[in-house]
Protein backbone atom coordinates (compact mmCIF):
# COMPACT_ATOMS: atom_id res chain seq x y z
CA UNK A 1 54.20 305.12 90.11
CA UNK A 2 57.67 305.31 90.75
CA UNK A 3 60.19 304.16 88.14
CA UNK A 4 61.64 300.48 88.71
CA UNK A 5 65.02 299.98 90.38
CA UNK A 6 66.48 299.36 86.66
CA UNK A 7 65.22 301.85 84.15
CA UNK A 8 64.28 300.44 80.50
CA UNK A 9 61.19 299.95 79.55
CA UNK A 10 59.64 301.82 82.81
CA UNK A 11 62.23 305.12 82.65
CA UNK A 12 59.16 306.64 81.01
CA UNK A 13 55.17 306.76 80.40
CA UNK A 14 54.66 304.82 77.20
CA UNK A 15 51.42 306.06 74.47
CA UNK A 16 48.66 303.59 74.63
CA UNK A 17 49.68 302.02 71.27
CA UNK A 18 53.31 301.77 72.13
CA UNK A 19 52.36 300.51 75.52
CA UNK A 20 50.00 297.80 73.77
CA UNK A 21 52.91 296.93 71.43
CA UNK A 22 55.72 296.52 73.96
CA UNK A 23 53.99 294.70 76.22
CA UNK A 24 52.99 292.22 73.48
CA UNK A 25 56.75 291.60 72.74
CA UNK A 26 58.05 292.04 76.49
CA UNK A 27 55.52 288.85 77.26
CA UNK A 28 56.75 287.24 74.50
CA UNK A 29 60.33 287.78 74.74
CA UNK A 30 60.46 286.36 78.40
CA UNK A 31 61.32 283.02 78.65
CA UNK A 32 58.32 281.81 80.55
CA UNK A 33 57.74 278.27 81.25
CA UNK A 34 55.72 276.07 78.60
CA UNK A 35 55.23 279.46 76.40
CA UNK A 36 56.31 280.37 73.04
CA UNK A 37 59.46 282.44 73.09
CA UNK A 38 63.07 283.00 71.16
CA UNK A 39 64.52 279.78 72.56
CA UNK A 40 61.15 277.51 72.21
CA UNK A 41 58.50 277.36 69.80
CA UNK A 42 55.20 274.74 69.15
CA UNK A 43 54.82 273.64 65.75
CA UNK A 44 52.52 275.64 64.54
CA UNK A 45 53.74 278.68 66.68
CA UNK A 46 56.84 280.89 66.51
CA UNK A 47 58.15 283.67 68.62
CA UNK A 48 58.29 285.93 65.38
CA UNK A 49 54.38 285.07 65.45
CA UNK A 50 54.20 287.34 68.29
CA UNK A 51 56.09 290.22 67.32
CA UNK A 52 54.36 290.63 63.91
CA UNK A 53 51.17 290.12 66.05
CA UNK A 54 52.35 292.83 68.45
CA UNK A 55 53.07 295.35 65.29
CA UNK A 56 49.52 294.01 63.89
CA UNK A 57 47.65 295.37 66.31
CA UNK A 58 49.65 299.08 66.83
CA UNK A 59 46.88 300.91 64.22
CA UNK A 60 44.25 299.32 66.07
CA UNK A 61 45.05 301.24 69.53
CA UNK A 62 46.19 304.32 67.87
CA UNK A 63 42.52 304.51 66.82
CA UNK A 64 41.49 303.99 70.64
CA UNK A 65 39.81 307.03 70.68
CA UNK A 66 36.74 306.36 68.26
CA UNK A 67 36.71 302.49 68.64
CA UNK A 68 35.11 300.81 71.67
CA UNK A 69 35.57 298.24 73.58
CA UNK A 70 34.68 295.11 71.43
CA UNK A 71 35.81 297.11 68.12
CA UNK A 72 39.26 297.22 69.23
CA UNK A 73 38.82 293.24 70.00
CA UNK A 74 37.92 292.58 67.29
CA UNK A 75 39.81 294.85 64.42
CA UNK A 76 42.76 293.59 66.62
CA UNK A 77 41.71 289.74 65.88
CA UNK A 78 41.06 290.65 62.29
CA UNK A 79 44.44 292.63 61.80
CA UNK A 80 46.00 289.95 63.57
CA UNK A 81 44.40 287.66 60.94
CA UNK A 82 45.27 289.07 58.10
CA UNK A 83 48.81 289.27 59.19
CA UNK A 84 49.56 286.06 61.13
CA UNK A 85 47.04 283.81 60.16
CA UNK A 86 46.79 281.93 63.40
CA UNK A 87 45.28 283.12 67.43
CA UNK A 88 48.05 284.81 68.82
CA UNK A 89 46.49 287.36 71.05
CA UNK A 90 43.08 287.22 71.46
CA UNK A 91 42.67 286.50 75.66
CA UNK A 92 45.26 289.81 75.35
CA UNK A 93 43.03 292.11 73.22
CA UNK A 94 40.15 290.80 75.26
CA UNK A 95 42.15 292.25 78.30
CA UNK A 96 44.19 295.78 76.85
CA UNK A 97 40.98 296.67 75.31
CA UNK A 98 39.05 297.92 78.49
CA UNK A 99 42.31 298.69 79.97
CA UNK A 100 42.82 301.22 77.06
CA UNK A 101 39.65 302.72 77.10
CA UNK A 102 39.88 303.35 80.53
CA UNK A 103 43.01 305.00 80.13
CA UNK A 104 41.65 307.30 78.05
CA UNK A 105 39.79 308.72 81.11
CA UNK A 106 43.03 308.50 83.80
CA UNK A 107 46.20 308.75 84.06
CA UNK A 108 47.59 307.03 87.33
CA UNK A 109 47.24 303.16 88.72
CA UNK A 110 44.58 303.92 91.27
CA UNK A 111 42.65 306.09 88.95
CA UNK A 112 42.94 303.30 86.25
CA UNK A 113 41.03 300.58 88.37
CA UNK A 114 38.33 302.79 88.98
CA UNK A 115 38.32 303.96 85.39
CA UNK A 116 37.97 300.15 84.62
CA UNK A 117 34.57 300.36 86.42
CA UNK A 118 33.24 302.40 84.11
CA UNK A 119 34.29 301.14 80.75
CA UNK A 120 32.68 297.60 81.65
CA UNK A 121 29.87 299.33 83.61
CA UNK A 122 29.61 300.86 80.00
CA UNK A 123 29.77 297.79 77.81
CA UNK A 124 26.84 297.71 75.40
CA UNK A 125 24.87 295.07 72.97
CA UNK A 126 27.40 296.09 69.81
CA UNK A 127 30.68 295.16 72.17
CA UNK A 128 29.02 291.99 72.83
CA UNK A 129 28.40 291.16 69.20
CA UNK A 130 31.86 292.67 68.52
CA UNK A 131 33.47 290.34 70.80
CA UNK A 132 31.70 287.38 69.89
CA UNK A 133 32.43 288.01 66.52
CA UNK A 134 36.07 288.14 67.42
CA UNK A 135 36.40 284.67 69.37
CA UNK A 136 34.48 282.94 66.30
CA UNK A 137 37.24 284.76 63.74
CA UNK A 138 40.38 283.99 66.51
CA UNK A 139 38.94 279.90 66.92
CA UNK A 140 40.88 279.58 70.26
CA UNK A 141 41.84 276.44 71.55
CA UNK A 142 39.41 274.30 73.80
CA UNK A 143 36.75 276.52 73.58
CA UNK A 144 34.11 273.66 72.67
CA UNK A 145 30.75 274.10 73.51
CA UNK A 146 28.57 275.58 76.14
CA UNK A 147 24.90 275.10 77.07
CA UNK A 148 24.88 278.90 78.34
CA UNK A 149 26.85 281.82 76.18
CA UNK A 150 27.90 279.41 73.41
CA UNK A 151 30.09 281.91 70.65
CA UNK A 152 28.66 280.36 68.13
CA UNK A 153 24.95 281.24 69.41
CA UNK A 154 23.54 285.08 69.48
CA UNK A 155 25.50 287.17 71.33
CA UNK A 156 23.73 288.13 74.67
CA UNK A 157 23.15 291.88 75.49
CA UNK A 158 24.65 291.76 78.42
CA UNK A 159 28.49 290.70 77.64
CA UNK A 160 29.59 290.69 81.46
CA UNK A 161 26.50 287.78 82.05
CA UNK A 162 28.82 285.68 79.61
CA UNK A 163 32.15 286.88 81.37
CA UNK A 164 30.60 285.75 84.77
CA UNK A 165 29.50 282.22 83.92
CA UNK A 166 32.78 281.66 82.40
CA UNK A 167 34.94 283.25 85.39
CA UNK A 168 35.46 279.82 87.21
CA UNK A 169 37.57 278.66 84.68
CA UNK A 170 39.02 281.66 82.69
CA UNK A 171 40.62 284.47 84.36
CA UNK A 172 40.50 286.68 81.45
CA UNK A 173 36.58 286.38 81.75
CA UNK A 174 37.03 286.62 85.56
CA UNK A 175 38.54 289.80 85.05
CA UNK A 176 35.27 291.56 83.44
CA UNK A 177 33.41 289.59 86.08
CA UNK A 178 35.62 291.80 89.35
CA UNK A 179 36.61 294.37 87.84
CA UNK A 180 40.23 293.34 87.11
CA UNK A 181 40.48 292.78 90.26
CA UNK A 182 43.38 290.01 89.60
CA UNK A 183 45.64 292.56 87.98
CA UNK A 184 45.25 295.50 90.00
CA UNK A 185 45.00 293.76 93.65
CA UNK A 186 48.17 290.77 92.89
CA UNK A 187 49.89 290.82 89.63
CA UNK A 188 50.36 294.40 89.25
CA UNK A 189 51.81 294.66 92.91
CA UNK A 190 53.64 290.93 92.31
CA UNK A 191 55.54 292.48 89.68
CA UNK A 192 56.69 295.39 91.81
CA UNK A 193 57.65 292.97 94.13
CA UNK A 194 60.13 290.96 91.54
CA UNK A 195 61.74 294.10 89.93
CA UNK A 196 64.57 293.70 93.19
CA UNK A 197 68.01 295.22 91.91
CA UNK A 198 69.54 292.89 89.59
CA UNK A 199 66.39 291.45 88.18
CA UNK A 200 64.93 292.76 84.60
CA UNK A 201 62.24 292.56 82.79
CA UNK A 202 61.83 289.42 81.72
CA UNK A 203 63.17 287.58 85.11
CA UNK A 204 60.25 289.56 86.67
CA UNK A 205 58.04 288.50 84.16
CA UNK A 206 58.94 284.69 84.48
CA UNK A 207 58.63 284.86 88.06
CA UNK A 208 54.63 286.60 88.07
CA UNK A 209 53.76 283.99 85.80
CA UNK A 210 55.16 281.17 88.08
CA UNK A 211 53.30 282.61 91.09
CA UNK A 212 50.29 282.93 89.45
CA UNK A 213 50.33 279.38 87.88
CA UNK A 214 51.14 278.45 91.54
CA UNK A 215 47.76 280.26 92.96
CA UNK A 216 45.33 279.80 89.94
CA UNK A 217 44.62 276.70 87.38
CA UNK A 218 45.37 278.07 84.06
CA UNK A 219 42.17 278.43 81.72
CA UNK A 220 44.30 277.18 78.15
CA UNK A 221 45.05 274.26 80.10
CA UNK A 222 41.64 273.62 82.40
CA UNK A 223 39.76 273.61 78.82
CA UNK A 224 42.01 271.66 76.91
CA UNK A 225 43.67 268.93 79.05
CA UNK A 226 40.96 269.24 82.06
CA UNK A 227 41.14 269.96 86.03
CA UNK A 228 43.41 266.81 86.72
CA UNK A 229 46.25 268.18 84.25
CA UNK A 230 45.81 271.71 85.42
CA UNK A 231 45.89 271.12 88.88
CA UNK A 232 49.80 269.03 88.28
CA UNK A 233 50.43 272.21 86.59
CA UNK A 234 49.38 274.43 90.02
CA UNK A 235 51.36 271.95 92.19
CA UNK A 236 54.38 271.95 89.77
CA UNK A 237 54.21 275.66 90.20
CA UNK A 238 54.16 275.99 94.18
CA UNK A 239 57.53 273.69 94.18
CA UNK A 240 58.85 276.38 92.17
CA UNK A 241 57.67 279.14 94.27
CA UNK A 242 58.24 277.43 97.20
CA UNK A 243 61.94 276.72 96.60
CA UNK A 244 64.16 279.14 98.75
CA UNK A 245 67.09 278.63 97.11
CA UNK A 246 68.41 279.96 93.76
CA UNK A 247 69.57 277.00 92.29
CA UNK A 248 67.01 274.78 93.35
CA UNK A 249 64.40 276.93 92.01
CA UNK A 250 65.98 277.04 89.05
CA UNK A 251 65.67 273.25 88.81
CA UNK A 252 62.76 272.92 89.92
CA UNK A 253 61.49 275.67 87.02
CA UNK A 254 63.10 273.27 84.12
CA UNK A 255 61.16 270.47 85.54
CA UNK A 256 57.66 272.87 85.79
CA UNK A 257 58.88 273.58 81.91
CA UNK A 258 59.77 270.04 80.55
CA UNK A 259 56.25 269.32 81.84
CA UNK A 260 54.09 271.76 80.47
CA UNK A 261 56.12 270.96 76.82
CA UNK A 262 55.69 267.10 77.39
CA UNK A 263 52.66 266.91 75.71
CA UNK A 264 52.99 268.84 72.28
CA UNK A 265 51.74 272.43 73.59
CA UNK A 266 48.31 271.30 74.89
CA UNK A 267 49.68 272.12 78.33
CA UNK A 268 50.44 275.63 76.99
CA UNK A 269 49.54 278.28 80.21
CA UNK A 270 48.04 281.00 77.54
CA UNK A 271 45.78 282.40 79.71
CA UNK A 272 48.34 283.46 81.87
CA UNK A 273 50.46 284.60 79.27
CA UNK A 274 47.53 287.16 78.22
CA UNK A 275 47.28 288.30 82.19
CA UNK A 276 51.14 288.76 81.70
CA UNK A 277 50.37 290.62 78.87
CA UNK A 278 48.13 293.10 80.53
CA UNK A 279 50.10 293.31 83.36
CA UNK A 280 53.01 294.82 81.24
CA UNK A 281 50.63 296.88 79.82
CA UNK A 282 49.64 298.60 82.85
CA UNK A 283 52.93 298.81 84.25
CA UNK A 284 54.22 300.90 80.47
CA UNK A 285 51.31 303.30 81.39
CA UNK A 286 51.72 304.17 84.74
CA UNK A 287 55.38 304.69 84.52
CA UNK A 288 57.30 306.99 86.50
């Protein structure tokens, strides 16, 4: 892949575990709408959260090697723990985990999807248990209960049977139920789009997430405020995207963000934020 228009952070290919770690920080560092970052913060939430979160989690994918899938979920939850005390990153682990595995067996964007294939293709009973494990430890928000796949029941043996009955409404799940399919066929390629001359890092970033949030009903805010908030959110979002000029879209973004922080942070897009996430991630690797 050919190095962005500007250069920093995508002059060069990054390791896995610096990849894993910048793209934690990029995502938080951007200021996205209704997220967590240096200019906005929940109560129970800072931005410096996130960046010991990010450096939690930098042992973890140095050890990518010998850990699988749903070890490195879960020793990233558990290191994330220990260090932050509160869910910062577990739809994110969910997603660089695979992503980092697969990696490990290719080195260029096209030969990273199909690599993807085979890592979930390759997912066994233990990364099930591993992963369940990890959600239980991580308590995200709105999870409640299921009749199907609960977290708190016995992990099934077949993790992507889980992922698939929870696609509808979480695209992290969706993306072990197609393959990451999402992040390879329109974010990945969305963010090549917005790095035009003159934009960085974190403009691009702000204006994936918008697009995304204007396609897709965020999961965060589907399970915790319910379809009718979370499809406001999607037509909030398309007024953004929609908006041809500079100024207006501007506007029109404040207005997306004064709504999503109306209501404490239970309109919080999180699930997109992770998708951001990996999307940096993938971009770090395939540098150059």
């Amino acid at each position: 892949m050919n190095a962005a228009p500007f250069s920093y952070p995508f002059d060069r290919q990054w390791s896995i575990t610096a990849a894993a770690q910048l793209a934690c920080v990029l995502e938080a560092t951007a200021p996205k709408v209704g997220n967590v970052h240096p200019g906005a913060a929940f109560a129970d939430m800072k931005y410096g959260d996130f960046l010991k979160s990010a450096s939690a989690i930098g042992p973890v994918f140095a050890k990518v090697s010998g850990l699988s899938v749903g070890e490195l979920v879960l020793e990233g939850v558990v290191a994330t723990r220990a260090n932050v005390g509160i869910n910062t990153n577990l739809g994110t682990l969910l997603l660089l985990a695979p992503l980092a595995k697969a990696w490990t067996l290719r080195t260029s964007l096209a030969d990273l999807h199909a690599a993807i294939q085979v890592v979930l293709s390759g997912l066994t009973h233990n990364d099930s248990k591993a992963i369940y494990e990890a959600i239980r430890i991580a308590k995200p928000g709105g999870l409640g209960e299921s009749s199907q796949h609960d977290v708190h029941a016995e992990a099934p043996v077949d993790l992507l049977v889980a992922m698939r009955h929870a696609a509808a409404t979480d695209a992290v799940a969706a993306q072990y139920a197609n393959g990451f399919a999402d992040l390879f066929e329109r974010l990945v390629p969305w963010f090549d789009e917005a790095q035009s001359p003159g934009v960085d890092v974190f403009e691009a970033t702000c204006l994936v997430q918008v697009r995304w949030l204007a396609e897709e009903c965020d999961g965060l805010i589907f399970r915790k405020c319910g379809p009718q908030i979370a499809t406001e959110v999607q037509s909030l979002a398309r007024r953004v995207v929609e908006a041809e000029e500079v100024d207006c879209r501007r506007a029109r973004m404040c207005e997306l963000d004064d709504y999503l922080r109306s209501d404490g942070h239970r309109r919080n897009p999180g699930t997109t934020a992770d998708l951001i996430a990996a999307t940096l991630f993938v971009k770090l690797l395939c540098s150059m």
